[in-house]
Structure formats: structure tokens, C-alpha cells
Protein backbone atom coordinates (compact mmCIF):
# COMPACT_ATOMS: atom_id res chain seq x y z
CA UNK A 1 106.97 82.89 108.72
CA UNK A 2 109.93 80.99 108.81
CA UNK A 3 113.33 82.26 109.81
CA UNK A 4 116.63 80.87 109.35
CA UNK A 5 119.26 81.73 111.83
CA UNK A 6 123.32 81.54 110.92
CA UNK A 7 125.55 81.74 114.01
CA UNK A 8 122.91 80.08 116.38
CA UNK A 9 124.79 78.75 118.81
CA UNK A 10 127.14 82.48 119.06
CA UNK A 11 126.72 85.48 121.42
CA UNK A 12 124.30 87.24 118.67
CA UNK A 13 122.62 84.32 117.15
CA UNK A 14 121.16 82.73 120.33
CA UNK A 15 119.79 85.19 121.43
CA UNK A 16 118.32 85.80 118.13
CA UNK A 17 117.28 82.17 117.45
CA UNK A 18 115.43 82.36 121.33
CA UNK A 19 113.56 85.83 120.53
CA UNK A 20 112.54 84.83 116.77
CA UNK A 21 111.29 81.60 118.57
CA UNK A 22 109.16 83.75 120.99
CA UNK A 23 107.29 85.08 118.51
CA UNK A 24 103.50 84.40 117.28
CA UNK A 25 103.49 83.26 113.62
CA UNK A 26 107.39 83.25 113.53
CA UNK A 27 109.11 79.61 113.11
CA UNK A 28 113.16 79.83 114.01
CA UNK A 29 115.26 77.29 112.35
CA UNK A 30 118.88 77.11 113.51
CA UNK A 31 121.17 76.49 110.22
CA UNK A 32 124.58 74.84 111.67
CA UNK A 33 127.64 73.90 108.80
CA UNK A 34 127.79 70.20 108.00
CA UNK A 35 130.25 68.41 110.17
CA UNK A 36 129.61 71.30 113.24
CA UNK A 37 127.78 69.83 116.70
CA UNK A 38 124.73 71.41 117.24
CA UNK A 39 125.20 72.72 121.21
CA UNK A 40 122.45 73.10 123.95
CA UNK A 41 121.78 76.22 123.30
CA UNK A 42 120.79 75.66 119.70
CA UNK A 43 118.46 72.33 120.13
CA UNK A 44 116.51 73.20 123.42
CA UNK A 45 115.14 76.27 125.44
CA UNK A 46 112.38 77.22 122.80
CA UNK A 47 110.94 74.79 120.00
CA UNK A 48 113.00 75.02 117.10
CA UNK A 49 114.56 73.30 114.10
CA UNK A 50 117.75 72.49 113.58
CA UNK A 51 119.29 71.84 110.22
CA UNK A 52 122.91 71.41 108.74
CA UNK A 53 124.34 72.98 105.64
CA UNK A 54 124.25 72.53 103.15
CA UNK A 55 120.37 71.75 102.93
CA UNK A 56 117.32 72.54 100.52
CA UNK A 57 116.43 76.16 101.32
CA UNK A 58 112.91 75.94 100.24
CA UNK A 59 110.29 77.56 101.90
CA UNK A 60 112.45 80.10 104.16
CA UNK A 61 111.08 83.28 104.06
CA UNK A 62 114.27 85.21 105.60
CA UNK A 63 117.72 84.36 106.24
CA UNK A 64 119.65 86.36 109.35
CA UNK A 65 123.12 85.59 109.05
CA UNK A 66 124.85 85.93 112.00
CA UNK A 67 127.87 83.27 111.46
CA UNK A 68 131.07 84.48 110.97
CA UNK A 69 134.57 85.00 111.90
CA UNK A 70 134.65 87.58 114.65
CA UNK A 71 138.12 88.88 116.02
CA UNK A 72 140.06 86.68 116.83
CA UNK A 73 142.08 87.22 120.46
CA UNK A 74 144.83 85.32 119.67
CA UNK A 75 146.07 84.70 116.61
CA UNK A 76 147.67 81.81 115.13
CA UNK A 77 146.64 81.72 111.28
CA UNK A 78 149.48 82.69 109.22
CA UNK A 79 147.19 84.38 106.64
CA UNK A 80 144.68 86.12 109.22
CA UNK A 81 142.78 87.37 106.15
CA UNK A 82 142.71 84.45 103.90
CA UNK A 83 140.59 82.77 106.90
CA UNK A 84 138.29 85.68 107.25
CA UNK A 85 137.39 85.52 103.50
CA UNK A 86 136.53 82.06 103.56
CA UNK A 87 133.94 82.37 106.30
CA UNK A 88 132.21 86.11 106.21
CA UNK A 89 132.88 86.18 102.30
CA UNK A 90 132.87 83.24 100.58
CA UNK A 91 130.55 81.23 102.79
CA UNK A 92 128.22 84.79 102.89
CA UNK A 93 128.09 84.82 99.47
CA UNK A 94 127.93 80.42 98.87
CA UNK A 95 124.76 81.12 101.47
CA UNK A 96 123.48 83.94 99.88
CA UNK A 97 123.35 82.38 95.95
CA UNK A 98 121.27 78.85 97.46
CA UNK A 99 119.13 81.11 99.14
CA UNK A 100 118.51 83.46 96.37
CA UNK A 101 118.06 80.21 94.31
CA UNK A 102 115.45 78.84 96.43
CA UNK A 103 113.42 81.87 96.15
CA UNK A 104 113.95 83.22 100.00
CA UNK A 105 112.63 86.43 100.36
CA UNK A 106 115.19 88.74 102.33
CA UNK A 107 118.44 87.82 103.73
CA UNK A 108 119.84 89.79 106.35
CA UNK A 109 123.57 90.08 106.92
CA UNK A 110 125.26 91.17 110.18
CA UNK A 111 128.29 93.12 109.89
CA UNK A 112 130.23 95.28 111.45
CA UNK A 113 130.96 99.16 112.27
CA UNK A 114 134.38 98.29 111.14
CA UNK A 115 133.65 98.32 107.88
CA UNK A 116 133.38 102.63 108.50
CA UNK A 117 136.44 103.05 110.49
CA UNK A 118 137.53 102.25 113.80
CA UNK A 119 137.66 105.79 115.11
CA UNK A 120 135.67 108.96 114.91
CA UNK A 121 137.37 112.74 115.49
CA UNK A 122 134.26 115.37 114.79
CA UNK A 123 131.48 113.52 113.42
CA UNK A 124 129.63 110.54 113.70
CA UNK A 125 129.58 107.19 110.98
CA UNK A 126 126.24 107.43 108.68
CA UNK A 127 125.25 105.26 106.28
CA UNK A 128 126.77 106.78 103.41
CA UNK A 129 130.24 107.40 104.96
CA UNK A 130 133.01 105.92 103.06
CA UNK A 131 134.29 102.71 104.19
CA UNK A 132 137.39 102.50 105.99
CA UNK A 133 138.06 99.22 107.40
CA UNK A 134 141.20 99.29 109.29
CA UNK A 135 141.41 95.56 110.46
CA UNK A 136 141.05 92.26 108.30
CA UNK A 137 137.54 90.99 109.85
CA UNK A 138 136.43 94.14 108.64
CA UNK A 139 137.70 94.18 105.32
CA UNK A 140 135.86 90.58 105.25
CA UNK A 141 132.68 92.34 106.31
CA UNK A 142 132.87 95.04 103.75
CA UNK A 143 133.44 92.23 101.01
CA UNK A 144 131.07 90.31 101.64
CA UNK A 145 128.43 93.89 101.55
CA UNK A 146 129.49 94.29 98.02
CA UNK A 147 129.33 90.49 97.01
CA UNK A 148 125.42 90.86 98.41
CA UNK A 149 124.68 94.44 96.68
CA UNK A 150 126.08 92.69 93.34
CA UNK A 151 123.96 89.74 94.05
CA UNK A 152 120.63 91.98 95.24
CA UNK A 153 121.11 93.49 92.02
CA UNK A 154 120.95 90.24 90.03
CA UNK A 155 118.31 89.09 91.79
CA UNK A 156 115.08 89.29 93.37
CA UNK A 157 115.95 88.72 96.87
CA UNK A 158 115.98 91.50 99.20
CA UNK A 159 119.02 92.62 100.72
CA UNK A 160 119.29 94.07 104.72
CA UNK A 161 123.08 94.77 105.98
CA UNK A 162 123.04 95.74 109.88
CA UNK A 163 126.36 97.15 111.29
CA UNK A 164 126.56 97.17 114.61
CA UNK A 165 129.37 98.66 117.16
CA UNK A 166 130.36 97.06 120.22
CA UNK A 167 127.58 94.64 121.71
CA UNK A 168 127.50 94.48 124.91
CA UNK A 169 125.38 92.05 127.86
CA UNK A 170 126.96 90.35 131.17
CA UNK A 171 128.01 87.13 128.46
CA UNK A 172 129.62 89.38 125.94
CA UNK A 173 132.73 87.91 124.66
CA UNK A 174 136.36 89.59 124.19
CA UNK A 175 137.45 92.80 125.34
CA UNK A 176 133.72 93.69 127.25
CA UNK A 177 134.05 90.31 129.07
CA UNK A 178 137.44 91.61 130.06
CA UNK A 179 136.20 95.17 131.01
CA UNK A 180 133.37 93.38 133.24
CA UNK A 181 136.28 91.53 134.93
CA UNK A 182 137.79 94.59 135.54
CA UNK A 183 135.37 96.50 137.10
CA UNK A 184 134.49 93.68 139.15
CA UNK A 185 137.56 93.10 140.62
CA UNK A 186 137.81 96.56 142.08
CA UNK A 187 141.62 97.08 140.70
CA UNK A 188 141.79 100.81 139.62
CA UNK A 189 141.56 101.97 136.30
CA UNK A 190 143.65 105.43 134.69
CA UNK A 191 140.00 105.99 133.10
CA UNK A 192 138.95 109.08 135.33
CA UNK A 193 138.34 112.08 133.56
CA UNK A 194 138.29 110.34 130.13
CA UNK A 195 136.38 112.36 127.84
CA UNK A 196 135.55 110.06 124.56
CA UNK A 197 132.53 109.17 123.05
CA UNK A 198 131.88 105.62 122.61
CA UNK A 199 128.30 104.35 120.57
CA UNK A 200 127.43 100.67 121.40
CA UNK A 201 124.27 98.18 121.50
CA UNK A 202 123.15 96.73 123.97
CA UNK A 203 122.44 92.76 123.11
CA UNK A 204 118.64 92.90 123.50
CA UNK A 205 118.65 96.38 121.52
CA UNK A 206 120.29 94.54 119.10
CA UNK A 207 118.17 91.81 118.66
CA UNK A 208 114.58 93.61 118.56
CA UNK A 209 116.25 95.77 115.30
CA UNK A 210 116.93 92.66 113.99
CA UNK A 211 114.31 90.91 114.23
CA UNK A 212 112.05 94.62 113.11
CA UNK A 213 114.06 94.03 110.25
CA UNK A 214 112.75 90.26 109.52
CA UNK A 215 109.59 91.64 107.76
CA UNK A 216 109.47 95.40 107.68
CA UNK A 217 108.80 96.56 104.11
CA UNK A 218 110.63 99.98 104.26
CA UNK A 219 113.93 97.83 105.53
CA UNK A 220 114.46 96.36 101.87
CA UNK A 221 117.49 96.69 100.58
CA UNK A 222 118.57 98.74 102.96
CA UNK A 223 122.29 99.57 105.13
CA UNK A 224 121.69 100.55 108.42
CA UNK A 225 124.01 101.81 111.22
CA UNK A 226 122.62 100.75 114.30
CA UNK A 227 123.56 102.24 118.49
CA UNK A 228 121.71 102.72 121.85
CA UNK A 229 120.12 105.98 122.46
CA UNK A 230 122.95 107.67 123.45
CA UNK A 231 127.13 107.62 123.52
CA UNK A 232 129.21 107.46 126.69
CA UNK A 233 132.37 107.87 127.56
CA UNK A 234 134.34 104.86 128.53
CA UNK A 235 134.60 106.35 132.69
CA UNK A 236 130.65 106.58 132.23
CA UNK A 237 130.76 103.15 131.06
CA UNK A 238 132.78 101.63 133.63
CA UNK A 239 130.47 103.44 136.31
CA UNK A 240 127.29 101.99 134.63
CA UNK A 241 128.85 98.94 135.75
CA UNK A 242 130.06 99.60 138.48
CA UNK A 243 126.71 100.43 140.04
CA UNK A 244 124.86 97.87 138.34
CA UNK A 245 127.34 95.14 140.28
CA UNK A 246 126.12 96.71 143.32
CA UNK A 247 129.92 98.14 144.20
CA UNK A 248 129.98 101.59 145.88
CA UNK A 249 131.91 103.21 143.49
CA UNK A 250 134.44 102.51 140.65
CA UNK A 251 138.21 103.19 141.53
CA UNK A 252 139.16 105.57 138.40
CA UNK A 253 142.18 107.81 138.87
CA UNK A 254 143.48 110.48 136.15
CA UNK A 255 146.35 109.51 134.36
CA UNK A 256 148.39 111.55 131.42
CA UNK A 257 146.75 110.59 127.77
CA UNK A 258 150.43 110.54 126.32
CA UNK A 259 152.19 108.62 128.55
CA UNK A 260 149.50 105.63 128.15
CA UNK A 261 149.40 106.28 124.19
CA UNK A 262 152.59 105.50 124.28
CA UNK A 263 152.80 102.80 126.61
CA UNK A 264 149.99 101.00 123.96
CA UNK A 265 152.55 101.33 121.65
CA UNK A 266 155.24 99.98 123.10
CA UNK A 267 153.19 96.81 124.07
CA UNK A 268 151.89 96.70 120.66
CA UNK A 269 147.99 97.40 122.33
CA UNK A 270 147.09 100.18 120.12
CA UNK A 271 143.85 99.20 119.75
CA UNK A 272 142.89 98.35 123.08
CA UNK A 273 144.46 101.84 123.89
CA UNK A 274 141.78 103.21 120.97
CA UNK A 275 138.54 100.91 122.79
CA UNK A 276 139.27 102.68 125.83
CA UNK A 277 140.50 106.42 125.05
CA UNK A 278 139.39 107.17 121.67
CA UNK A 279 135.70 107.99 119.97
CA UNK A 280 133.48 105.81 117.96
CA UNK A 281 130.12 107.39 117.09
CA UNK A 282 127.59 106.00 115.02
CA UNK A 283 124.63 108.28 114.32
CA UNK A 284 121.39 105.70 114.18
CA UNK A 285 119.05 108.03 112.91
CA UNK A 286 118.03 106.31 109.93
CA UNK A 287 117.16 103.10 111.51
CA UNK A 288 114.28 105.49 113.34
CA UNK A 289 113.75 107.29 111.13
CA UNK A 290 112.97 104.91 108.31
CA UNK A 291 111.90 101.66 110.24
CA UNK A 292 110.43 104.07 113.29
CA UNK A 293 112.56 101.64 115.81
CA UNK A 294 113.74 102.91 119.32
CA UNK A 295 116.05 101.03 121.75
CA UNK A 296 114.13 99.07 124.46
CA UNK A 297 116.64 99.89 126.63
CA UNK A 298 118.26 103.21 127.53
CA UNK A 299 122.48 102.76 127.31
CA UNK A 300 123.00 103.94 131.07
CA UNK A 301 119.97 100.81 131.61
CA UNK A 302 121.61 98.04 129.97
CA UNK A 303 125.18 98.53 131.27
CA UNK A 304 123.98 98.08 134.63
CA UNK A 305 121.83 95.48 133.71
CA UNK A 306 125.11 93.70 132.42
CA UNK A 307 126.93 94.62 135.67
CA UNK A 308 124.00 92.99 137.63
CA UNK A 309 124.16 90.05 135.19
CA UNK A 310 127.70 89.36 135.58
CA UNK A 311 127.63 89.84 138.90
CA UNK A 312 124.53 86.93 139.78
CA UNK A 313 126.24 84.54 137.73
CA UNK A 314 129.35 85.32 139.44
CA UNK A 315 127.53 83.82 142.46
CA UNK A 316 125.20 80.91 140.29
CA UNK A 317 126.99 77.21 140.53
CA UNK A 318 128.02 76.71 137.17
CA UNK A 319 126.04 73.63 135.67
């Protein structure tokens, strides 16, 4: 079977190009954009292809499209949205049609838990909760989801949308890169006795859903939420850390929920302030349900694997 990989050289789509490579029977091809450089950790590690877009599409038997604009850190576009569209919509959909065209089987599309909300209060996001994207990249996300449903309909290509939470492993980008620094550099944290519930996945968890989803019949045309096996709260994160770097213990101290809510607001770090002290909870019962999937790795498992991670390449020479 061969299966094209979007994204290949990102966080997600590495790791997915290396596993999908691993496989008996399976054939990754890397798919980079015309013009783009294809990096290290596209062209070597596992035999692979690599080819450049646009390119014939024949004889791909599923897409997974990882590429896309993720959140940006710092800003600079004047029209934030406009440049989301153009890469997780119009370039999803561009993608989509060739492939569609060419007669490729399934096409997989990685978006986001964004495209529910970005908080919980009492219950957790299903499938069938009504979208509420709250940011731009997510808005992107869910518009691209209904450009593919439209085109699933018109077609005879198969349709899989994956939205994930947080992912998480000791390379993560963005705000888990910065909460690894964190905890690593021992400076205490007002997280004690923070009581949220936070669902996340870890990388690997991730990827074996994924790549269940390459082939599985029952996955067809199908929106799944996906989490680990359980939610914690960000002070049991940080301590999943904590002990997986090997440190004694993580220095959390209580600190009033209203004077750092406002504080967040003031600094204009509301949703930072939300990542850390409110709830996200996705309820990933379908994905076992229908597809009979379980996480290879327990939550509490892969945080301190992340910690440990971190903390070895901390110490590795950098090549």
C-alpha cells in the first residue's frame, strides 16, 4: 500500500512518515510543496520517496495530510486568517480534488480540537458537538472539514478527519516545549492545587490511530475525537514531568485563581492563562469503540517519557 504523507518534515508528519515506513506492505512517500527543501528528516532514516507538489497522484492508495498552518507564536501577518485559509483550506481542498481525481482511495485530514471549542465546563467534546472555533487556525480547520464532507459527497473517495488536542513528546513545539523548559529549570510554578482537566495525546498515541486509520474499513468517512486514556490536571502534568526528568519533586505553590486571571488579562495571555487553569476534555470513546483502538501508552507513561526525553537530549551534543 502506498501512503502519501503531507507535513513530513513537521512534529506530526515525521513521525508519521518514519512509522508508515516501518511497516510490512506499507510504502511512505513524503509529498513536499514545489519550491520547499526537502530536510533530513524527510529523505533519510527509513527508505522512502520523496516527491514535490504538484505531481501525478496515481497509484496512492491514502493521503494523510498533516501540512498546515499551526499557531503561530508570533505574529506578524496583517490578515492572520487570510494566511490560514490559504494553507489548511485552500491547499486542503487543491490536494484533496487531484487526489480524488486520481482515484486515491481515502484521504485523511488532521485537524484540530479547536474546531469544538477551546474550553470545556461540565462535559466533554464528542463528535457531534457543535463547532466552536474560537481562534483563526481553527476556523481554518473547520473549513477545510466542510470543503472535504462537500467533496466526500461528490465523490468516491473516502473521507477520515482526526482532531486531536494538545500533542505532546520531549520535541513538541510551542507552549509544551515551553512547559518542559519550565519544569526543567526548577523555577516554581502557582500550579499547586490546580484542579482542571486537561485531555491530550501523546505523539506515539497519535501516530498508531493514525496510521489504524490508513486502512481500517469501519474508519470511512468518519470524524473522530481522539485523547490518551485518561485527563490530568495541569499540577499532575507538570509532576509527570517532573519525575520523568529524574528531579525530586516539582516546586508548585498555591496561588489565588483571580488574581492570575486577571493578571492574563492584563498581559493580554488569556489563553495561556486557559492552557494552564482551565478544562479541555475530549471523550475518545468512539475511536474504541468503532475502530477498537487503545493508546499504547498510558498519559501518566508518556509525560514522563517526554520528561526523560527532554532531559537526555538536554545532555546529547547537538549534531
Amino acid at each position: 500500500m502506498k501512503v502519501l504523507i503531507t507535513g513530513a518534515s513537521g512534529f506530526i508528519g515525521s513521525a508519521v512518515c518514519s512509522s508508515v515506513g516501518k511497516i510490512e506492505g506499507f510504502e511512505a512517500i513524503a509529498l513536499i510543496r514545489d519550491g520547499a527543501v526537502a530536510s533530513q528528516s524527510v529523505s533519510a532514516s527509513v527508505e522512502r520517496k520523496v516527491i514535490r507538489w504538484p505531481s501525478p497522484l496515481v497509484h496512492i492508495d491514502c493521503i494523510i495530510h498533516c501540512a498546515g498552518r499551526a499557531h503561530v507564536m508570533r505574529e506578524s501577518s496583517q490578515n492572520p486568517l487570510t494566511e490560514f485559509r490559504k494553507v489548511n483550506l485552500s491547499w486542503t481542498l487543491e490536494l484533496a480534488n487531484s487526489a480524488a481525481k486520481a482515484g486515491v482511495k481515502r484521504f485523511v485530514f488532521l485537524s484540530s480540537i479547536g474546531v469544538n471549542g477551546s474550553a470545556t465546563h461540565s462535559e466533554a467534546f464528542v463528535e457531534d458537538s457543535l463547532p466552536a472555533p474560537a481562534a483563526d487556525y481553527a476556523l481554518s480547520k473547520l473549513e477545510a472539514e466542510e470543503a472535504l464532507l462537500a467533496l466526500q459527497a461528490e465523490t468516491s473517495m473516502e473521507i477520515v478527519i482526526i482532531r486531536p488536542p494538545l500533542v505532546y513528546a520531549a520535541n513538541a513545539p510551542g507552549n509544551f516545549q515551553r512547559l518542559l523548559r519550565l519544569v526543567n529549570s526548577r523555577m516554581p510554578l502557582p500550579l499547586s492545587g490546580v484542579k482542571n482537566q486537561r485531555s491530550m495525546v501523546a505523539l506515539e498515541n497519535l501516530v498508531d490511530f493514525i496510521i489504524r486509520c490508513i486502512d481500517h474499513p469501519a474508519a470511512a468517512n468518519q470524524i473522530f475525537l481522539i485523547a490518551d486514556d485518561e485527563d490530568l490536571s495541569t499540577e499532575e502534568i507538570v509532576r509527570n514531568l517532573a519525575t520523568g526528568m529524574g528531579l525530586p519533586k516539582a516546586l508548585l505553590f498555591p496561588y489565588p485563581g483571580r488574581l492570575l486571571r486577571f493578571a492574563a488579562r492584563i498581559a493580554g495571555k488569556q489563553g495561556l492563562y486557559s492552557q494552564l487553569y482551565g478544562s479541555l476534555m475530549v471523550d475518545a470513546s468512539k475511536a474504541r469503540r468503532l475502530l477498537g483502538w487503545q493508546p499504547r501508552l498510558s498519559a501518566q507513561a508518556a509525560l514522563q517519557k517526554a520528561g526523560r526525553e527532554y532531559k537526555q537530549a538536554l545532555k546529547s551534543p547537538a549534531v
